[in-house]
Protein backbone atom coordinates (compact mmCIF):
# COMPACT_ATOMS: atom_id res chain seq x y z
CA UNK A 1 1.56 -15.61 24.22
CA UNK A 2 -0.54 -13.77 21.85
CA UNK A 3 -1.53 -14.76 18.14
CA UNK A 4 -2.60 -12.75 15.45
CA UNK A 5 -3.71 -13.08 12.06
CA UNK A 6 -2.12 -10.72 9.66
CA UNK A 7 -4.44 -10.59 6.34
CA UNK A 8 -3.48 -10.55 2.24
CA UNK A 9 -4.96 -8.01 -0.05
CA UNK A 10 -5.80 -7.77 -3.55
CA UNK A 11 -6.04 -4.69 -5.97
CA UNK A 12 -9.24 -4.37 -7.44
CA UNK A 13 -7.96 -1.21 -9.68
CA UNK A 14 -4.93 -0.13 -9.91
CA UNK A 15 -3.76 2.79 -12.01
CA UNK A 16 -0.11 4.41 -12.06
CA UNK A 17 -0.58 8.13 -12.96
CA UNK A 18 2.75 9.17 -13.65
CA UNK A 19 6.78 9.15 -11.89
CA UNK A 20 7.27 11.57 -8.88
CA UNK A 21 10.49 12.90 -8.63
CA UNK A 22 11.47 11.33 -5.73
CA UNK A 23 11.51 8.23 -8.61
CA UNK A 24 8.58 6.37 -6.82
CA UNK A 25 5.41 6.19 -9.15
CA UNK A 26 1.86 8.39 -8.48
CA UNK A 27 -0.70 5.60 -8.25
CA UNK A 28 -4.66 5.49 -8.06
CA UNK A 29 -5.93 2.20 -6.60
CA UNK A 30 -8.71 0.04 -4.73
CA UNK A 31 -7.22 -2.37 -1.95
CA UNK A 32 -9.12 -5.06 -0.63
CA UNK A 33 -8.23 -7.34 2.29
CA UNK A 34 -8.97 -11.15 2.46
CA UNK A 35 -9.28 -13.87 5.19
CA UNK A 36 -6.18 -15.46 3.40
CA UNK A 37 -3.76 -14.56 6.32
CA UNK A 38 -0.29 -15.21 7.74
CA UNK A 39 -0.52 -16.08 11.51
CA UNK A 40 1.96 -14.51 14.07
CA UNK A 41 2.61 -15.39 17.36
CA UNK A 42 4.15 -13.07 19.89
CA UNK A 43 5.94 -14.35 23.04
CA UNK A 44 7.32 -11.66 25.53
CA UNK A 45 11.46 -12.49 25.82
CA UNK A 46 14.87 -10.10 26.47
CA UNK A 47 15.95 -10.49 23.23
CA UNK A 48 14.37 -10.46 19.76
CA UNK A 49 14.04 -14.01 17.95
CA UNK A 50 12.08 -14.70 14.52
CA UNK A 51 11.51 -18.04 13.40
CA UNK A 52 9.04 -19.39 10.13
CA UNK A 53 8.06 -22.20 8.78
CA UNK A 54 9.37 -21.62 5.54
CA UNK A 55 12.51 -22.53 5.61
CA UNK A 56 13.26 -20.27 2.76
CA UNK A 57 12.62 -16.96 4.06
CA UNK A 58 14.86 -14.97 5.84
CA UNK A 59 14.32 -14.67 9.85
CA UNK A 60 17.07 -12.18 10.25
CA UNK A 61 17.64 -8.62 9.42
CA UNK A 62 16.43 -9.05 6.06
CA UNK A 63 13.04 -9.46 6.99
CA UNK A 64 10.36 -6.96 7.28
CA UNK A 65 9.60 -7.95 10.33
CA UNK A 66 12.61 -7.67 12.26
CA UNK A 67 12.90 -4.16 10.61
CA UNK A 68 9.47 -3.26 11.83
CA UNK A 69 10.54 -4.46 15.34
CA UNK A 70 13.91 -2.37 15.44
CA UNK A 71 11.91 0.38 13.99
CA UNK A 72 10.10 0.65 17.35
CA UNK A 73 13.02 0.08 19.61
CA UNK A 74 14.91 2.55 17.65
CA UNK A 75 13.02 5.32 17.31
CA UNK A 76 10.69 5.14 20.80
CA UNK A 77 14.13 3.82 22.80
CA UNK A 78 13.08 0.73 23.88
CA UNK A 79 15.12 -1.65 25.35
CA UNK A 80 12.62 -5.33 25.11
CA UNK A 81 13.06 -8.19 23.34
CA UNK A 82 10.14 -10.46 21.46
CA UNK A 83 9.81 -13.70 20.03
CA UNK A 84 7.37 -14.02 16.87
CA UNK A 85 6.50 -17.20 15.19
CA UNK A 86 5.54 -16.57 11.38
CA UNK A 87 3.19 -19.14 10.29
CA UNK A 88 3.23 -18.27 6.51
CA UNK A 89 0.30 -19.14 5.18
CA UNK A 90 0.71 -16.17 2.02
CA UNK A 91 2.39 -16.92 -0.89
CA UNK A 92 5.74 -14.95 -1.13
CA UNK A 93 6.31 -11.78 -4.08
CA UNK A 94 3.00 -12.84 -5.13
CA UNK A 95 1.51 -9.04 -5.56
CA UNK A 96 -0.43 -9.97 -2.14
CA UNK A 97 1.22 -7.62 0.27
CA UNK A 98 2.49 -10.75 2.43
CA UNK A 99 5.69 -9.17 3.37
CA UNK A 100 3.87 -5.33 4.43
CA UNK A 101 0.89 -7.13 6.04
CA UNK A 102 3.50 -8.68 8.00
CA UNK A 103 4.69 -5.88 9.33
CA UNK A 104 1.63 -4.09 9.77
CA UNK A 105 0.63 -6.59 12.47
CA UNK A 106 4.22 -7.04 13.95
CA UNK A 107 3.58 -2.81 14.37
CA UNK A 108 0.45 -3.32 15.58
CA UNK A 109 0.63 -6.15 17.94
CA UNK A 110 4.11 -4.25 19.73
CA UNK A 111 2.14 -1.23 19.89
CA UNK A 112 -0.26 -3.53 22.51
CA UNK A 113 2.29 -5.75 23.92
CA UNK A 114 4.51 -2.90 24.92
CA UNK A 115 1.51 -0.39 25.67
CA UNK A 116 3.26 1.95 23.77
CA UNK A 117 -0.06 3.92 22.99
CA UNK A 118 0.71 4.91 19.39
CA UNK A 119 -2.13 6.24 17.60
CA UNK A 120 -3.14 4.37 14.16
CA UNK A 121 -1.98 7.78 12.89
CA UNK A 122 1.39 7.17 14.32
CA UNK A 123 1.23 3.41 13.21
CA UNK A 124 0.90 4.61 9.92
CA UNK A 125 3.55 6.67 9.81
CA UNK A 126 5.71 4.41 11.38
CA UNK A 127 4.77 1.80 8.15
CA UNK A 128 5.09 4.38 5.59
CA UNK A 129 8.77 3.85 6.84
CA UNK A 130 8.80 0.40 5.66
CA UNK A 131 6.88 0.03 3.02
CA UNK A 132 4.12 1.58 0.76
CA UNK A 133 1.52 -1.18 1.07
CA UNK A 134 2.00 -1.06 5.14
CA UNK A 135 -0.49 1.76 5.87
CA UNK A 136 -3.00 -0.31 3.75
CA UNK A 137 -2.34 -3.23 5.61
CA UNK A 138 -2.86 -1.24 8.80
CA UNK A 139 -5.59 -0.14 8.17
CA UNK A 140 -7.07 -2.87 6.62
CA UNK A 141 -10.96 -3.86 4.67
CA UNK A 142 -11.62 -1.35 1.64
CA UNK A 143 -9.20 1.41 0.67
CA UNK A 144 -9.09 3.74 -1.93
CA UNK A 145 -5.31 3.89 -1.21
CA UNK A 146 -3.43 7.29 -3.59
CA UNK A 147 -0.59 9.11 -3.58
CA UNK A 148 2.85 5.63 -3.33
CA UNK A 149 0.12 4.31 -1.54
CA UNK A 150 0.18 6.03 1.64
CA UNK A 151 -2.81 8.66 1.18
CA UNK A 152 -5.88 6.32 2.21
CA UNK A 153 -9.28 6.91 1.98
CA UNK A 154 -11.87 3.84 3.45
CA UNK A 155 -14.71 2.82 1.42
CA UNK A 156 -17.91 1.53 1.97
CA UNK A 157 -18.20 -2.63 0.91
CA UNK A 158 -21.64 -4.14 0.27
CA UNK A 159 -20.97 -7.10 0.50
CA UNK A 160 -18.25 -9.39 1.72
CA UNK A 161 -17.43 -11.35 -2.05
CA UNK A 162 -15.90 -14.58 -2.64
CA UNK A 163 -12.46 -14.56 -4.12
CA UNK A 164 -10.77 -17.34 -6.38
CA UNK A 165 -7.43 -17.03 -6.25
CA UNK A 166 -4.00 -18.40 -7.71
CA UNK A 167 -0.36 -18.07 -7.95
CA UNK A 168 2.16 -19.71 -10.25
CA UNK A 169 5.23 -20.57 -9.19
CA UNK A 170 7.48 -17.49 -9.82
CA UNK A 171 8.56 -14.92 -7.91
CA UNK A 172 7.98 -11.51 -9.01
CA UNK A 173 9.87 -8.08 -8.09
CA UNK A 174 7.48 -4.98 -8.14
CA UNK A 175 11.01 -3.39 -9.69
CA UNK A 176 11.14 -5.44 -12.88
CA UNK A 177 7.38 -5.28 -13.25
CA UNK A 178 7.91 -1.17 -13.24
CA UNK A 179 10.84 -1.08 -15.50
CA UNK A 180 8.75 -2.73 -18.06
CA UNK A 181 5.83 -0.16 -17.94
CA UNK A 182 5.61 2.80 -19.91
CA UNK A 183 2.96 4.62 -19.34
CA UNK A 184 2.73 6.56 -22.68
CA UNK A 185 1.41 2.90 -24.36
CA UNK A 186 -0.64 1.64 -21.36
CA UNK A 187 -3.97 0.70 -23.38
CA UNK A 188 -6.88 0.38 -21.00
CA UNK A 189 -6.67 2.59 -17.36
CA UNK A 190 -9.48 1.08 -14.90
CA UNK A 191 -12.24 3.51 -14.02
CA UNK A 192 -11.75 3.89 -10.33
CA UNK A 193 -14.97 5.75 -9.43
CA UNK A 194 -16.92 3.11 -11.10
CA UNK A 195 -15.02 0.57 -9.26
CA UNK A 196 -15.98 2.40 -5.89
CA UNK A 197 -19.36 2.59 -6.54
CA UNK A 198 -19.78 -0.79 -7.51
CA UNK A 199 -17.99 -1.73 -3.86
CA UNK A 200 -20.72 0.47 -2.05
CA UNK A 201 -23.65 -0.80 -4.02
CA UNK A 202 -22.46 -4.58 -4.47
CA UNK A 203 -23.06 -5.10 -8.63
CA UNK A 204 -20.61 -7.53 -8.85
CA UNK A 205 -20.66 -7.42 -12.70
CA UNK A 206 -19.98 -3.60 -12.47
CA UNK A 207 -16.87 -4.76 -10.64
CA UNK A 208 -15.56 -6.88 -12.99
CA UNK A 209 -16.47 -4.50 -15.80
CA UNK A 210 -14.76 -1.34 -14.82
CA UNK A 211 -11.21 -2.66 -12.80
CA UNK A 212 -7.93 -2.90 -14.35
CA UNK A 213 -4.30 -2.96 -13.94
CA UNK A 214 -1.84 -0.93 -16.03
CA UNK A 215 1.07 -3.35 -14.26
CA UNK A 216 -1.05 -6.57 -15.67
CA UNK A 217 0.76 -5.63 -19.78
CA UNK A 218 4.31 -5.50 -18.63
CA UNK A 219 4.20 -8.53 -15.85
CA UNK A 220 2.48 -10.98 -18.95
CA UNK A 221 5.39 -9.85 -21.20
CA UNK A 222 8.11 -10.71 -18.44
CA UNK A 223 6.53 -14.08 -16.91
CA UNK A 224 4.38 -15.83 -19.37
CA UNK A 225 3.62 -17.87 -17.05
CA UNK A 226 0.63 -15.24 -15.76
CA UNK A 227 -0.52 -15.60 -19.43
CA UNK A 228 -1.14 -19.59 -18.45
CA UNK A 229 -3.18 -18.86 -15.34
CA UNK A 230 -5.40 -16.50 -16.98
CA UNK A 231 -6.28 -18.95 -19.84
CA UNK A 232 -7.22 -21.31 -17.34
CA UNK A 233 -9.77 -18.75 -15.77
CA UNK A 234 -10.95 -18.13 -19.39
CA UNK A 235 -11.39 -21.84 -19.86
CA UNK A 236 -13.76 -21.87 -16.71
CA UNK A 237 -15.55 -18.81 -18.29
CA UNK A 238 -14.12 -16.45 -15.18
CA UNK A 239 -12.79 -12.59 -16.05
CA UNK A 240 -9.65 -12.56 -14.30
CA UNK A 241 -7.58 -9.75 -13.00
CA UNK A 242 -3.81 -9.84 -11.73
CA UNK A 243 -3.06 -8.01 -8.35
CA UNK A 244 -0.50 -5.43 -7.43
CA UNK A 245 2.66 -6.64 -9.58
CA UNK A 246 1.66 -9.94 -9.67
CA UNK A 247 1.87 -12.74 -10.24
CA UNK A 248 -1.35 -13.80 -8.75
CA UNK A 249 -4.43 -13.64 -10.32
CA UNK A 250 -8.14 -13.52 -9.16
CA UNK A 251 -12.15 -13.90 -10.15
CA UNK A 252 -14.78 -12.95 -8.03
CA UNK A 253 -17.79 -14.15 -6.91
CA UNK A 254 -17.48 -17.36 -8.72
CA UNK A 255 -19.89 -19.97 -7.63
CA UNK A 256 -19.16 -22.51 -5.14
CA UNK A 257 -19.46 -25.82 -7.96
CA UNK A 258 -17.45 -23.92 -10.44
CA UNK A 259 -14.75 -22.98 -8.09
CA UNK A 260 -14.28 -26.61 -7.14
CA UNK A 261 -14.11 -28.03 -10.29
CA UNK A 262 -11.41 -24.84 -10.95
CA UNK A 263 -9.09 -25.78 -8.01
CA UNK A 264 -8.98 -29.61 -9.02
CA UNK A 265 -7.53 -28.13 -12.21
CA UNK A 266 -4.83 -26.00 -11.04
CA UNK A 267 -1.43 -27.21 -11.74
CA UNK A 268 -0.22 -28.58 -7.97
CA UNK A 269 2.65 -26.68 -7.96
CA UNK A 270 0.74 -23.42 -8.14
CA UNK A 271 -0.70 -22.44 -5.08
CA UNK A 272 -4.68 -21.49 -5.46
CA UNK A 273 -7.66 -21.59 -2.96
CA UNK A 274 -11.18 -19.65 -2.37
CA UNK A 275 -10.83 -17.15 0.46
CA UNK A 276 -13.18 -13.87 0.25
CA UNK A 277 -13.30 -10.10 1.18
CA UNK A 278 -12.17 -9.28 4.76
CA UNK A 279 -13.23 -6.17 6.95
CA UNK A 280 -11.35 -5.04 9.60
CA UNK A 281 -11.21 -6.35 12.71
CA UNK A 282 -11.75 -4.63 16.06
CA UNK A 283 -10.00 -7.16 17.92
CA UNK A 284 -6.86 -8.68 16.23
CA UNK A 285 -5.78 -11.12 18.47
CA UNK A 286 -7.22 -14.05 17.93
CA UNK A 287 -5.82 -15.98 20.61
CA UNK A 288 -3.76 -15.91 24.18
């Protein structure tokens, strides 16, 4: 039996340049892991069998998961089973990349089980397949990440920051977020360089100063309720940003006596805690 922690990221910039063709969206953006993780456990078996303990997500073909794991048996012929146990642990259509980072390690951990001796090349093309946040989430620490996603570039990090964190209770669809952006009106782009050289030199403040998300306008306009968690940031004298398509929302670096005193004031049905920057990991299993 072999466990694995499978990590959430945040965007610390993200821009959308324009719409391809292909109708996906050009985008320009800074990806950050986190020790916030889902756990997976992986038990050797003939057939394949998912189970959670949220009782609300699917275990079945529907989940990213079990696509990543036919992916494999599909396209490499292979014939074994697996049983996984998610322990979910990352809020779900929270702009966190819990579903891709998932799948990254399901990839990831098959590709060691099953000594099947894919490349992290190969890995990556094999999550491309599934998702455009799975090569990130392969890949893993501090990505300049271009293209749908898929065209990485790792960055040097300076230091390993301290992330508050929090998601109201609504589900968001990257879709509906997208369908709400135009990108003739978007007011304020991040500056991305800037962004990447505060990462490599640490200036916190140079950070917060430069990031941005064009998705943040349109996701405030169709769930007000991101417009409530940023107030209460604002109250606690924190600049906030919202990650990927929301709706969670972040500060960095806060101290440790403010962040307490900011989690004893989030609403208990939101789900909020203090995790920080994560780099990759040359071992991921964390247990046999």
């Amino acid at each position: 039996m072999n466990t694995y922690f499978a990590p959430a990221k945040i965007n610390l910039s993200l821009d959308v340049l324009f719409k391809r063709a292909d109708g996906y969206h050009e985008v320009d953006m800074v990806m950050q892991s986190l020790e916030l993780a889902d756990c997976l456990t992986f038990k050797e078996a003939s057939e394949v069998k998912l189970t959670c303990n949220r009782l609300d997500l699917p275990i079945d073909h529907q989940n990213i998961i079990w696509r990543a794991i036919k992916l494999l048996q599909e396209e490499l012929q292979i014939s074994k089973g697996i049983e996984i146990h998610l322990e979910k642990k990352i809020p779900m259509a929270a702009g966190l990349a819990g579903g891709s980072t998932d799948a990254a390690i399901t990839l990831m951990a098959l590709n060691e089980i099953w000594s099947l001796g894919l490349s992290q090349t190969q890995l990556l093309a094999f999550g491309l397949k599934l998702g455009a946040d799975v090569p990130f989430c392969i890949m893993q620490g501090t990505a300049r990440a271009r293209g749908i996603g898929e065209k990485l570039q790792s960055l040097p990090l300076a230091s390993e920051l301290e992330v508050l964190l929090v998601t109201p209770n609504v589900s968001v669809a990257t879709p509906v977020v997208y369908q709400g952006l135009c990108l003739a009106k978007i007011k304020r782009r991040p500056k991305t360089e800037a962004v990447i050289n505060a990462l490599s030199t640490g200036e916190t403040i140079k950070i917060i100063e430069h990031w941005g998300n064009v998705l943040e306008e349109p996701a405030l306009e169709k769930f007000p309720v991101i417009n409530e968690v940023k107030a209460l940031f604002e109250k606690f004298g924190l600049s906030s940003l919202m990650s990927g398509s929301g709706p969670t929302v972040f500060a960095l670096a806060p101290s440790r006596e403010k962040a307490l005193l900011f989690l004893e004031s989030v609403p208990s049905e939101w789900f909020a805690c203090l995790t920080k920057f994560a780099k990759p990991k040359s071992n991921l299993r964390v247990a046999n």
